[in-house]
C-alpha atoms as a PDB file:
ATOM      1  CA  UNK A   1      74.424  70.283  60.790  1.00  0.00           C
ATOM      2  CA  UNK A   2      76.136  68.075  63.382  1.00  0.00           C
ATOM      3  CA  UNK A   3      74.418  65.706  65.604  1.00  0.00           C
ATOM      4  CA  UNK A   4      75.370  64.691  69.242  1.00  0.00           C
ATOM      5  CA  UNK A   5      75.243  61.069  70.191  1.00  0.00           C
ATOM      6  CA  UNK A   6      75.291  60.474  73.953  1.00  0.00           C
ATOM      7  CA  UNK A   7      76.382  57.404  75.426  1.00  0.00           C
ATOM      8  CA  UNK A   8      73.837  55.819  77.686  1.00  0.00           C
ATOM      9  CA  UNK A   9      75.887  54.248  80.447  1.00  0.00           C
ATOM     10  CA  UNK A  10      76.933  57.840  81.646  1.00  0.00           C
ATOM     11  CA  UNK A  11      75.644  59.767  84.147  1.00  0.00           C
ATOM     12  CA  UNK A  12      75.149  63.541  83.192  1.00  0.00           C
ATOM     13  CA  UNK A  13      78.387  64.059  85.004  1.00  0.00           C
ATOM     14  CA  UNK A  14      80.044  61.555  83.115  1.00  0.00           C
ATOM     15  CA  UNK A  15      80.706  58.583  84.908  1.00  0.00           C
ATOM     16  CA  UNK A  16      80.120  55.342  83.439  1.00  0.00           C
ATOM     17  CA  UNK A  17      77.842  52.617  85.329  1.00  0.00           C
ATOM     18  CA  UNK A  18      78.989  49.926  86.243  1.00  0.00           C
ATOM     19  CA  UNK A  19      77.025  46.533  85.014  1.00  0.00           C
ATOM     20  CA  UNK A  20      76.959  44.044  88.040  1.00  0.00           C
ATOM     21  CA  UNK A  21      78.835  40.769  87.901  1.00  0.00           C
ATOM     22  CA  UNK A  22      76.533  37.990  86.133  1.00  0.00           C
ATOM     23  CA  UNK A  23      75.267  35.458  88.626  1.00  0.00           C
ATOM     24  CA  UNK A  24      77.587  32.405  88.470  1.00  0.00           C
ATOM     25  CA  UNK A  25      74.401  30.123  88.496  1.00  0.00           C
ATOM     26  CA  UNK A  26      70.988  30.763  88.782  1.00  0.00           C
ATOM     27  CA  UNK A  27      70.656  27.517  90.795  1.00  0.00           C
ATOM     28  CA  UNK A  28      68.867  28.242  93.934  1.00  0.00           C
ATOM     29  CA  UNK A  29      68.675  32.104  93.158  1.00  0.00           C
ATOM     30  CA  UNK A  30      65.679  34.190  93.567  1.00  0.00           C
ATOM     31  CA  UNK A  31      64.299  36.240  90.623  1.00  0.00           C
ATOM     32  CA  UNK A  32      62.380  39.419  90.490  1.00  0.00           C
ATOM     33  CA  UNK A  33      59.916  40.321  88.164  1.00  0.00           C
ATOM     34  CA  UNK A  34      58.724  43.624  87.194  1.00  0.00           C
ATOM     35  CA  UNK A  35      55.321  43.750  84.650  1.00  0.00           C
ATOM     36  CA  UNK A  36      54.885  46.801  82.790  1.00  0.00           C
ATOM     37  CA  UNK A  37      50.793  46.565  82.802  1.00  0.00           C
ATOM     38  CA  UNK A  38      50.671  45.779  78.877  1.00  0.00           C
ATOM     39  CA  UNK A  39      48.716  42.978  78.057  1.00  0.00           C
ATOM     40  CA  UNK A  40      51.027  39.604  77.168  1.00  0.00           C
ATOM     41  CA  UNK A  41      53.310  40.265  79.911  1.00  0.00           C
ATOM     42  CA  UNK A  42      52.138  38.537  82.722  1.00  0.00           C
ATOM     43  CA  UNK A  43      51.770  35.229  80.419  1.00  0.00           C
ATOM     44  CA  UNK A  44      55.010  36.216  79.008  1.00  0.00           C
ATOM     45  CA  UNK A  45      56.780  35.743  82.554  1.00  0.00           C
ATOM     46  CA  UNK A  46      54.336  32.638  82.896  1.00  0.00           C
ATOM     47  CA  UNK A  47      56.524  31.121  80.312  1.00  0.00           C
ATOM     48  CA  UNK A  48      59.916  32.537  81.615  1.00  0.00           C
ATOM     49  CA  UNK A  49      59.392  31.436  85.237  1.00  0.00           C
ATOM     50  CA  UNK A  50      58.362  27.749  84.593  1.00  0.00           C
ATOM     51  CA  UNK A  51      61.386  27.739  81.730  1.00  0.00           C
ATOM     52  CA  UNK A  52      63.794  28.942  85.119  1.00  0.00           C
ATOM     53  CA  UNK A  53      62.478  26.567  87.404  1.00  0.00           C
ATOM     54  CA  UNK A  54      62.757  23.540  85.546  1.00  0.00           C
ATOM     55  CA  UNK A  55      66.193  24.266  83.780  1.00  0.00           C
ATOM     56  CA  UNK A  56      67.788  26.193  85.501  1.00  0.00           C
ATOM     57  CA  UNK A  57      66.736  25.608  88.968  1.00  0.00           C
ATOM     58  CA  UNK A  58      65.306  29.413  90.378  1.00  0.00           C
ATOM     59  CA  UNK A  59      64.063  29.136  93.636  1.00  0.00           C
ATOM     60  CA  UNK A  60      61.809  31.898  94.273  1.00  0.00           C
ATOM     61  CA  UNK A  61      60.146  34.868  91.946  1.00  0.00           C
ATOM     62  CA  UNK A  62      59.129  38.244  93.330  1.00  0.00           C
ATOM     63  CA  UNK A  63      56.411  39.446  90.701  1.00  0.00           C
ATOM     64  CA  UNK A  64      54.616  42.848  91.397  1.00  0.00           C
ATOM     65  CA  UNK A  65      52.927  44.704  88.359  1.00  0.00           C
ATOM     66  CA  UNK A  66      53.420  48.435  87.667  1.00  0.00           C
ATOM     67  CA  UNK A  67      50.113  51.009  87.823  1.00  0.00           C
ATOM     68  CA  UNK A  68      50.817  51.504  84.306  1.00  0.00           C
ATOM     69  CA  UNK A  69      53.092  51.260  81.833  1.00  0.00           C
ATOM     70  CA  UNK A  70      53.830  54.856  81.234  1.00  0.00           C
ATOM     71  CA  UNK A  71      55.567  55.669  84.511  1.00  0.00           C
ATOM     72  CA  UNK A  72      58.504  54.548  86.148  1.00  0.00           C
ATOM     73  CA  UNK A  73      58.275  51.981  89.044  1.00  0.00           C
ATOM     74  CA  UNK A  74      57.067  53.308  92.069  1.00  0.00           C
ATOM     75  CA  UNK A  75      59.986  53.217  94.766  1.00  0.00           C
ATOM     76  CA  UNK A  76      58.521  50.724  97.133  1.00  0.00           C
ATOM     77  CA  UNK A  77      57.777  48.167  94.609  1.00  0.00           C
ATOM     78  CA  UNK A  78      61.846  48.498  93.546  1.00  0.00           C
ATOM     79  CA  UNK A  79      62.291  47.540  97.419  1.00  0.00           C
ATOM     80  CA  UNK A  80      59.745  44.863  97.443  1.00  0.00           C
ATOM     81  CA  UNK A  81      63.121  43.651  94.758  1.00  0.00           C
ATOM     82  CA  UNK A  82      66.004  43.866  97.209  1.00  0.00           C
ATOM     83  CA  UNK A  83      65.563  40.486  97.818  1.00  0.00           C
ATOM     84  CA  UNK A  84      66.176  39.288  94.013  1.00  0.00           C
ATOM     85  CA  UNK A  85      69.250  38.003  92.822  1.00  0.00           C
ATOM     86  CA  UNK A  86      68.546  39.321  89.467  1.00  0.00           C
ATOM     87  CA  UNK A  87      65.659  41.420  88.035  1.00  0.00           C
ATOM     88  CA  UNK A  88      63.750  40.942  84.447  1.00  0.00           C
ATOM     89  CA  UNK A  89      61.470  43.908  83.470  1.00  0.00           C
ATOM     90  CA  UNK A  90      59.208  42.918  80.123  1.00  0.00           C
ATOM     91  CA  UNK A  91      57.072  44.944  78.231  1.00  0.00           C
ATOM     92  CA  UNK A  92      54.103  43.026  76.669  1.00  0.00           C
ATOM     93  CA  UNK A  93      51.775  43.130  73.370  1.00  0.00           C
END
């Protein structure tokens, strides 16, 4: 029996993504937010947002909370995001 391991940085054509380059600071940056809809996660980025503020100096958050947590984000919350200079998606319990 043999067993196939796929790499999950490639595209089903086989392409690799590319990560994007980390922020040099997060001074001053804005920071969205995406809540799965399980309970914890909302006081989970509680924590995590006053943590960036006061150390590390975010500016803004965009928070929005999926439907559920069993589907994908809906496409117009990921635009409500184009804003963010980085994006944190949680998963609470």
């Amino acid at each position: 029996m043999s067993i196939t391991v796929f790499d999950p940085r490639q595209s089903p054509q086989g392409s690799a993504l590319a990560m994007a380059p980390p922020l040099a600071t997060l001074e001053g940056a804005v920071v969205g937010m995406i809540d799965n809809a399980k309970i914890g996660t909302e006081r989970l980025f509680d924590f995590i947002e006053e943590i960036l503020r006061r150390e590390h100096g975010v500016r803004e958050f965009i928070r929005r909370r999926k439907p559920d947590a069993s589907r994908p984000v809906p496409p117009a919350m990921l635009a409500q995001m184009a804003g963010a200079d980085a994006i944190l998606a949680a998963t609470g319990d």
